[in-house]
Protein backbone atom coordinates (compact mmCIF):
# COMPACT_ATOMS: atom_id res chain seq x y z
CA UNK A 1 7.45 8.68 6.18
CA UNK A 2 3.48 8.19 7.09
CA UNK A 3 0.56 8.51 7.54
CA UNK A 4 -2.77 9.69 9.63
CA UNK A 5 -5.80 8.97 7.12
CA UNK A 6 -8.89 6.64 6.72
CA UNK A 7 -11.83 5.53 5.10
CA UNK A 8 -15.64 7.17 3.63
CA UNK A 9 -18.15 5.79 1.57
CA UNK A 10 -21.69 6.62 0.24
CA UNK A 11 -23.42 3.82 -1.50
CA UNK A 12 -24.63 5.83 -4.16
CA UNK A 13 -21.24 6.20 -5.33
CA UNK A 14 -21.75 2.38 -6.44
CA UNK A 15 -23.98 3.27 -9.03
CA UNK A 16 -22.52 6.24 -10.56
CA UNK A 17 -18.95 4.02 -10.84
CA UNK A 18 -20.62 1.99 -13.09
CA UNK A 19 -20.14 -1.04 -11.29
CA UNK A 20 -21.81 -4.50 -11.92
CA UNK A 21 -22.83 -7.35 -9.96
CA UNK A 22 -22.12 -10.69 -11.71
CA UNK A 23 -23.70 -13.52 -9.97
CA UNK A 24 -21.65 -15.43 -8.13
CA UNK A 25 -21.21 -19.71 -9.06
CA UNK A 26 -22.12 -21.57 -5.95
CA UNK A 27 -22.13 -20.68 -2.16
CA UNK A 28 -22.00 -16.56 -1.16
CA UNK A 29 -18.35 -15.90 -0.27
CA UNK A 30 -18.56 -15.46 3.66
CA UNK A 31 -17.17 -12.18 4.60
CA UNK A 32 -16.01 -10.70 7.95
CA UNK A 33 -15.48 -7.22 8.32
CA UNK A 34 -13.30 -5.76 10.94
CA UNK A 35 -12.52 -2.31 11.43
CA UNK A 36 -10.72 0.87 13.52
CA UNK A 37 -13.37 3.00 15.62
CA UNK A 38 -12.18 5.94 13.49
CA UNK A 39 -14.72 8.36 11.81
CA UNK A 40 -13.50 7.03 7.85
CA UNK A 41 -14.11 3.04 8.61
CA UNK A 42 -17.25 4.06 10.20
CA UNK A 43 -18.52 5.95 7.49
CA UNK A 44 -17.34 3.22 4.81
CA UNK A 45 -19.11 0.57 6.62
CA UNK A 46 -22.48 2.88 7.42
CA UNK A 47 -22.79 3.75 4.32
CA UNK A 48 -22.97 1.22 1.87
CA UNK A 49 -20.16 -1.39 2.02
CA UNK A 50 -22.72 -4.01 2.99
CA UNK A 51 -24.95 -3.76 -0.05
CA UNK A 52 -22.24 -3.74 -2.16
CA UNK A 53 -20.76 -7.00 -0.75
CA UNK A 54 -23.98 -8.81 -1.15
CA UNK A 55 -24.32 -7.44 -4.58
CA UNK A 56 -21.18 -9.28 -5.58
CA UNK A 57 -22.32 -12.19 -3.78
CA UNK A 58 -21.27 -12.05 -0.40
CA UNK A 59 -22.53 -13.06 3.08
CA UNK A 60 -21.93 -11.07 5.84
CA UNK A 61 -20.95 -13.17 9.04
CA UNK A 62 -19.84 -10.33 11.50
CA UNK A 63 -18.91 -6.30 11.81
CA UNK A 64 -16.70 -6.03 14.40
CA UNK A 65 -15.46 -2.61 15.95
CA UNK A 66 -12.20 -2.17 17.65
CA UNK A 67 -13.19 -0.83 21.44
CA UNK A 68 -10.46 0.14 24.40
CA UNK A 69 -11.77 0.09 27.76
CA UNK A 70 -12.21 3.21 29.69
CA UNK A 71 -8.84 2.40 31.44
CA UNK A 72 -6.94 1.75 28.08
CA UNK A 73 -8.19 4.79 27.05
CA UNK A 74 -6.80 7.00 29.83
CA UNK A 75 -3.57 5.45 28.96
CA UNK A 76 -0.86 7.56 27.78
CA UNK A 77 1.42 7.22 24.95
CA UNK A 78 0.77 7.31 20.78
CA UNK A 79 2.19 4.20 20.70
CA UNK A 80 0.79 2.48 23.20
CA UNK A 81 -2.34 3.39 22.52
CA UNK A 82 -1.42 2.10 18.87
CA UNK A 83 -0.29 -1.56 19.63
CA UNK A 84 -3.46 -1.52 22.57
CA UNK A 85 -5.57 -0.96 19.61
CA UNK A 86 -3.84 -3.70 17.55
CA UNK A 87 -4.33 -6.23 19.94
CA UNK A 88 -8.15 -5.82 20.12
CA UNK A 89 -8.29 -5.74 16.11
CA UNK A 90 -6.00 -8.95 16.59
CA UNK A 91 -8.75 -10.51 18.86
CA UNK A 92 -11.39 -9.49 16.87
CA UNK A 93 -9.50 -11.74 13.97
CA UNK A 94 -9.08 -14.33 16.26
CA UNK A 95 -12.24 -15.72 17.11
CA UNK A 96 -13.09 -16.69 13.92
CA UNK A 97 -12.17 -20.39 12.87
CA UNK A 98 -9.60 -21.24 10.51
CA UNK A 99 -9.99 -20.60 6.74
CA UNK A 100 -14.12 -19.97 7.30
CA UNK A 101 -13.97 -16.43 6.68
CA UNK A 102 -12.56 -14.25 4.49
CA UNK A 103 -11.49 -10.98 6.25
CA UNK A 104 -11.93 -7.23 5.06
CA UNK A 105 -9.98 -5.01 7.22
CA UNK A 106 -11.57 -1.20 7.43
CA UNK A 107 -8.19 0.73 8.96
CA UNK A 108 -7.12 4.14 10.28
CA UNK A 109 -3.75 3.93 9.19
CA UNK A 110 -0.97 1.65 8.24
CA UNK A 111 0.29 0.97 11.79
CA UNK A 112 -3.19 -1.41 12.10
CA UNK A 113 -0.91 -3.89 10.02
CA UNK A 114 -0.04 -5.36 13.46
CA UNK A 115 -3.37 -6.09 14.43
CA UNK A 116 -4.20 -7.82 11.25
CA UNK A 117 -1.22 -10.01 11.07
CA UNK A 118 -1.82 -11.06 14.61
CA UNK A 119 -5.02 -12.17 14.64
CA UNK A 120 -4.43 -14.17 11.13
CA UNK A 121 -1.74 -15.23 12.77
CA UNK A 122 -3.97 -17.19 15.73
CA UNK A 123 -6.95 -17.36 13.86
CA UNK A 124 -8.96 -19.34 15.99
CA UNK A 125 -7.50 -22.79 17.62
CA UNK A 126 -5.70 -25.22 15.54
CA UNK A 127 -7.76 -27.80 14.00
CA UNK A 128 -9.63 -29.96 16.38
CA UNK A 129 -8.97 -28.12 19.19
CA UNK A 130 -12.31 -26.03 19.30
CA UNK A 131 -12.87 -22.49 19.46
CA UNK A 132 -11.28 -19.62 21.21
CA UNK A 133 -11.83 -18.69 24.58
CA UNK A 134 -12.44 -15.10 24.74
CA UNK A 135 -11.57 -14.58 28.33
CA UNK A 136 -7.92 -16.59 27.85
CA UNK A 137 -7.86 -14.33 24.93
CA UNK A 138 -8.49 -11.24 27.15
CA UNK A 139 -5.89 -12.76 30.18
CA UNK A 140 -3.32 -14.34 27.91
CA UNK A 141 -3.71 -12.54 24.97
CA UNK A 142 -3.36 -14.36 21.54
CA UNK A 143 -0.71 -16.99 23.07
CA UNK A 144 -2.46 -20.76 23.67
CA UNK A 145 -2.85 -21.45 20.04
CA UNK A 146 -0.07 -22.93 17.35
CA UNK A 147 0.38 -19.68 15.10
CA UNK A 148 0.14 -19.85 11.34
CA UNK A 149 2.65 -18.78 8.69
CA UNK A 150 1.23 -15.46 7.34
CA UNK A 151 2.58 -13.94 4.25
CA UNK A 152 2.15 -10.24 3.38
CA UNK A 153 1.88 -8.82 0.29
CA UNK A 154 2.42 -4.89 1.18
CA UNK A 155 0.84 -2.56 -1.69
CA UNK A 156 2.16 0.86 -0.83
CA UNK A 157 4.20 3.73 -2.45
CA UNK A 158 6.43 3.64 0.71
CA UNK A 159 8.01 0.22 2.29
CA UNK A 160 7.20 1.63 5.94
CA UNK A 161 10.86 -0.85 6.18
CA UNK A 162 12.46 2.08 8.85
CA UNK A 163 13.57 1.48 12.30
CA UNK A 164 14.53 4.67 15.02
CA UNK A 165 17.87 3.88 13.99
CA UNK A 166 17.38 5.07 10.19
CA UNK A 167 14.07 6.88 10.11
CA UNK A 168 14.40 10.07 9.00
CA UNK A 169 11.13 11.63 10.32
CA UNK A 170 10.71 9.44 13.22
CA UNK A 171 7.48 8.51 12.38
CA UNK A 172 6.05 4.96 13.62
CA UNK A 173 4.08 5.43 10.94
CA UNK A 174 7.06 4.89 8.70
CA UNK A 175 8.05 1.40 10.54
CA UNK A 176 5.14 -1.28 10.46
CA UNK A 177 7.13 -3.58 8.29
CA UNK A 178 10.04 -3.36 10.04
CA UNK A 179 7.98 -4.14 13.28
CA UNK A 180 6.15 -6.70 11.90
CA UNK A 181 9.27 -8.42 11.13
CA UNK A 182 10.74 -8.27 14.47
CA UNK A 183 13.67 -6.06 13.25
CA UNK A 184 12.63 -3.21 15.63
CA UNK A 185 10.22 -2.05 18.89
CA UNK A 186 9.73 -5.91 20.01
CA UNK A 187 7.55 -4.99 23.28
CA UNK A 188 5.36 -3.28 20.79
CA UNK A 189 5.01 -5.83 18.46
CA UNK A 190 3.91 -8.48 21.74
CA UNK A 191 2.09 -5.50 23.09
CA UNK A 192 0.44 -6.35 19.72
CA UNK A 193 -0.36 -10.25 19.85
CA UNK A 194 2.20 -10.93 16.99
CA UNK A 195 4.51 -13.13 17.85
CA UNK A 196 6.83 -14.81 16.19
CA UNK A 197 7.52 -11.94 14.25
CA UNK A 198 7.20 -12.24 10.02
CA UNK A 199 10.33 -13.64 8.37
CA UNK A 200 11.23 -11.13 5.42
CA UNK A 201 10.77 -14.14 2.69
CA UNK A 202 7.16 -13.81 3.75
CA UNK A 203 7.22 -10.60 2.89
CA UNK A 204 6.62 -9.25 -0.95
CA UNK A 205 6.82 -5.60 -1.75
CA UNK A 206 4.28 -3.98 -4.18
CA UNK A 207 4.65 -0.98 -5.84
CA UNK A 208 7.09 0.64 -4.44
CA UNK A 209 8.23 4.12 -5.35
CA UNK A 210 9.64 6.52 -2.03
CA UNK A 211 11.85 4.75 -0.22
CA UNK A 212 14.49 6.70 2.23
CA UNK A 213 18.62 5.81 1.80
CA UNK A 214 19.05 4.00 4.64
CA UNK A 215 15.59 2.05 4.63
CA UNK A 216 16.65 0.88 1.04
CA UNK A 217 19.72 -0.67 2.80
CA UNK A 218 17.46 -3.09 4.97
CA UNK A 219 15.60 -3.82 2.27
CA UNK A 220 18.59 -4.55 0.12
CA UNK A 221 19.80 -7.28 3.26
CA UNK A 222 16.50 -8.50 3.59
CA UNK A 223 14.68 -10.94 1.67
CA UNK A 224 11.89 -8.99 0.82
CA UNK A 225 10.45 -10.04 -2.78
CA UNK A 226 9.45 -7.39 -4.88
CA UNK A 227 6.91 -6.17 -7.46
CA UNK A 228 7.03 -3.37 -9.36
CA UNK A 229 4.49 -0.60 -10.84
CA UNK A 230 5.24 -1.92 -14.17
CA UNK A 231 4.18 -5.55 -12.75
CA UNK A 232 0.92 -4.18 -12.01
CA UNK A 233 0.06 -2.13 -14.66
CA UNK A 234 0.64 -4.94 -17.38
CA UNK A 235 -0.51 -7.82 -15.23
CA UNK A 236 3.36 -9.99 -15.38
CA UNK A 237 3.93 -13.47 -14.66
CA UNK A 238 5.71 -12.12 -11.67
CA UNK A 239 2.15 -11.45 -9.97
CA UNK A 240 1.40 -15.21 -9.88
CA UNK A 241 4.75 -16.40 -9.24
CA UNK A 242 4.90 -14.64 -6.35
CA UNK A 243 1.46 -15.32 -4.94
CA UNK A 244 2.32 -19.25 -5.82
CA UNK A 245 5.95 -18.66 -3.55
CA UNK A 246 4.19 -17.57 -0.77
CA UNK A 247 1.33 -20.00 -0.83
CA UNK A 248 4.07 -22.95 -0.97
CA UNK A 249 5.76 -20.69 2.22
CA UNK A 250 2.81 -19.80 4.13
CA UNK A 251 -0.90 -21.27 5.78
CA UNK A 252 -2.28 -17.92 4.91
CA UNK A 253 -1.87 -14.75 2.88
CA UNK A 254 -2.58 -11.20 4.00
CA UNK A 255 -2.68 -8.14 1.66
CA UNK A 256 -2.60 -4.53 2.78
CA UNK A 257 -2.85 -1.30 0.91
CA UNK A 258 -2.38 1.95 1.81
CA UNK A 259 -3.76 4.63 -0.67
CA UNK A 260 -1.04 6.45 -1.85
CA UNK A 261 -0.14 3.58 -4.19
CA UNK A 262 -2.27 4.96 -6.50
CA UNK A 263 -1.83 7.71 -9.13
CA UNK A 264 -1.66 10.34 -7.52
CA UNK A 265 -4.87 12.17 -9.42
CA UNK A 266 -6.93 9.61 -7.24
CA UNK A 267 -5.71 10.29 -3.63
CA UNK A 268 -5.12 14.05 -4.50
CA UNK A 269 -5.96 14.53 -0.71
CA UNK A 270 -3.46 12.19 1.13
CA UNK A 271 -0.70 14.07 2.26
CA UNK A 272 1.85 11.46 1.00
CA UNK A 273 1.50 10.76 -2.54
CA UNK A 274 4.31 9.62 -5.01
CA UNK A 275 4.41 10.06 -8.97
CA UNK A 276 4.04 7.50 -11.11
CA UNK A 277 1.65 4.97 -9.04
CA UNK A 278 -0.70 2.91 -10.85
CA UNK A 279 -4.76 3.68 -11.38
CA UNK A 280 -7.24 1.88 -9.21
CA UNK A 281 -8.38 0.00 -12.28
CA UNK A 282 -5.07 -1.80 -12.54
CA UNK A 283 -4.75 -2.45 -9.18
CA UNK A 284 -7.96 -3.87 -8.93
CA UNK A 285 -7.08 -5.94 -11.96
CA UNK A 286 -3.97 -7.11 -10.35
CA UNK A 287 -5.89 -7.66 -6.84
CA UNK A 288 -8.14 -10.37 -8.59
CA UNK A 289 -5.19 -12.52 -9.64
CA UNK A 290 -3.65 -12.54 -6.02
CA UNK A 291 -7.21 -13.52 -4.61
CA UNK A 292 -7.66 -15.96 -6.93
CA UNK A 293 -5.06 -17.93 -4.66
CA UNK A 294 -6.93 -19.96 -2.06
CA UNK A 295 -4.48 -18.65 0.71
CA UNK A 296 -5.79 -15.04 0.19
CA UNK A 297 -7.29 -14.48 3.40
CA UNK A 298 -7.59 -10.78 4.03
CA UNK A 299 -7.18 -7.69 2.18
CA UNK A 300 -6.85 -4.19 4.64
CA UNK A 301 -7.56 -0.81 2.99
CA UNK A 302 -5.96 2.23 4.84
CA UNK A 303 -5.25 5.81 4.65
CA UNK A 304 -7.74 6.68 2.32
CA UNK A 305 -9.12 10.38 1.69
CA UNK A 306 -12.60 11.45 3.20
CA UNK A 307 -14.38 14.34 3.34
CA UNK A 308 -12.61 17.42 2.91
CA UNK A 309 -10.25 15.72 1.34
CA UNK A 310 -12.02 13.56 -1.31
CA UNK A 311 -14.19 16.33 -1.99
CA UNK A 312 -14.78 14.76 -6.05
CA UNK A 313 -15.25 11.16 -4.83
CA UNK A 314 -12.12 10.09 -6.54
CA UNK A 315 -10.58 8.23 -3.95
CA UNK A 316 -13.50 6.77 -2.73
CA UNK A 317 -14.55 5.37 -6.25
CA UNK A 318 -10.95 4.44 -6.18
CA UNK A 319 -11.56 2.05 -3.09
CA UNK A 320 -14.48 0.34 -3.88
CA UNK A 321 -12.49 -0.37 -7.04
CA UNK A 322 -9.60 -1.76 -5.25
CA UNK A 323 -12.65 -4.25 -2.65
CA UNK A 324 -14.58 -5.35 -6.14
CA UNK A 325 -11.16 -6.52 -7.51
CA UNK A 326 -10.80 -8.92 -4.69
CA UNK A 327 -14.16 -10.58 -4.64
CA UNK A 328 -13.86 -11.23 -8.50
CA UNK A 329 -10.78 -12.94 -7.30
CA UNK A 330 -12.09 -15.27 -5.02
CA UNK A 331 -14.67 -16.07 -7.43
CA UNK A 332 -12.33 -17.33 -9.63
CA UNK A 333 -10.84 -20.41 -7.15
């Protein structure tokens, strides 16, 4: 069951969290930001995000927008329009080299999972082989280049695990795992520039807490790894040895989070919250042990409140929270 919300920031907001910059031991992290053309990403990267990177000791390499053309635009068709979308946030990825970035993802909504995996997935040529050719990109799409392992670490009260077959409100929202690992909608997925699709070990579950019946059954034959609330909140072993299986499994990790993880006093307006989530603060805290792993290439934030909806700032406190815990990680490699 998902999911139609986004980003919004002030950089003001920095200040009255309380937040710190520590200096940061040696080079500035270098940061690439890619994002939806959707009124909440714009506003989070407009407002602020980029003094609060370089505050914690970032470099900003590149903002890069997701744009259709004027004929993909006229297109019809949610879903088309979804996976055309994906494949330009997938190109976007792309063109930067191998392991010289590390990638924030600003995102609409959870179905931008596609685009993210893909273009980690042909980030750049292989080694040695030089860089991307935008215009093969553009006639061949992400194909041309040997595709890396990702693993996905998928922070979210809901597993988004449903195909048409056992969806219950027939929402692609409610399927980008299940797309992503090729159970489901395969022209979509190539539509999408991923390809192979994800093998389920790859795949660790965070947090989950709403699950339908029959989307609990494909979990239960999958081999989805899980972690628990309970794993966040107190910080378990089980954190690293996951992170440590999937670096052994994979060239590169990915981590996505949809808002309604969180307690639900700190997404009050998203329209699909679920008791018993943990606070930002241990999230965040659990965020900086998975970045600590060298493999932790990307983090995506999506369907956060804005606006009308955030009207206290919660949720948007909540975010910057949620960003800050994944720099202090990579500061600690």
């Amino acid at each position: 069951m998902k999911k139609m919300m986004c980003l919004g920031t002030l950089w003001i907001l920095l200040l009255s969290m309380g937040a710190t910059a520590q200096p940061y031991a040696g080079e500035n992290i270098p940061v690439v930001i890619v994002k939806n053309r959707h009124p909440g990403p714009e506003v989070m990267e407009k407002g602020g995000l980029i003094p609060m990177l370089e505050d914690m000791g970032c470099e900003i390499h590149g903002i890069d927008t997701v744009k259709l053309t004027p004929a993909e635009a006229k297109q019809y068709g949610e879903w088309h329009i979804a996976a055309l979308e994906n494949r330009h946030l997938g190109e976007l990825i792309a063109k930067n080299k191998r392991d010289q970035y590390f990638t924030i993802g600003l995102l609409k909504n959870c179905n931008d999972l596609w685009g993210m995996l893909a273009g980690l997935q042909h980030l750049g040529a292989a080694e040695g082989s030089g860089p991307v050719d935008e215009r093969s990109l553009q006639r061949d799409g992400l194909a041309g280049t040997k595709p890396l392992r990702i693993g996905l670490v998928w922070i979210d009260a809901h597993a988004d695990f449903n195909t048409p077959e056992t969806t219950l409100s027939g929402m692609l929202g409610g399927m980008p795992v299940a797309v992503a690992a090729g159970m489901c909608l395969t022209r979509l997925r190539l539509k999408t520039g991923l390809d192979p699709a994800l093998p389920t070990k790859y795949i660790v579950m965070t947090g989950l807490r709403d699950v339908d019946p029959l989307e609990q059954e494909l979990l239960d034959r999958s081999q989805c790894e899980m972690l628990s609330v309970n794993d966040i909140r107190t910080l378990s072993d089980n954190i690293g040895l996951q992170m440590e299986r999937l670096s052994r499994l994979t060239d590169l990790i990915y981590v996505h989070i949809d808002m309604d993880v969180l307690d639900p006093e700190e997404v009050r307006g998203h329209p699909l919250t679920a008791p018993e989530g943990p606070t930002s603060r241990e999230l965040s805290a659990a965020l900086e042990v998975m970045f600590s792993y060298p493999k932790s290439a990307a983090i995506g934030i999506a369907s956060l409140p804005h606006g009308e909806n955030d009207k206290d700032l919660l949720s948007l406190k909540a975010a910057y929270r949620l960003v800050g815990g994944a720099i202090r990680g990579i500061k600690k490699r």
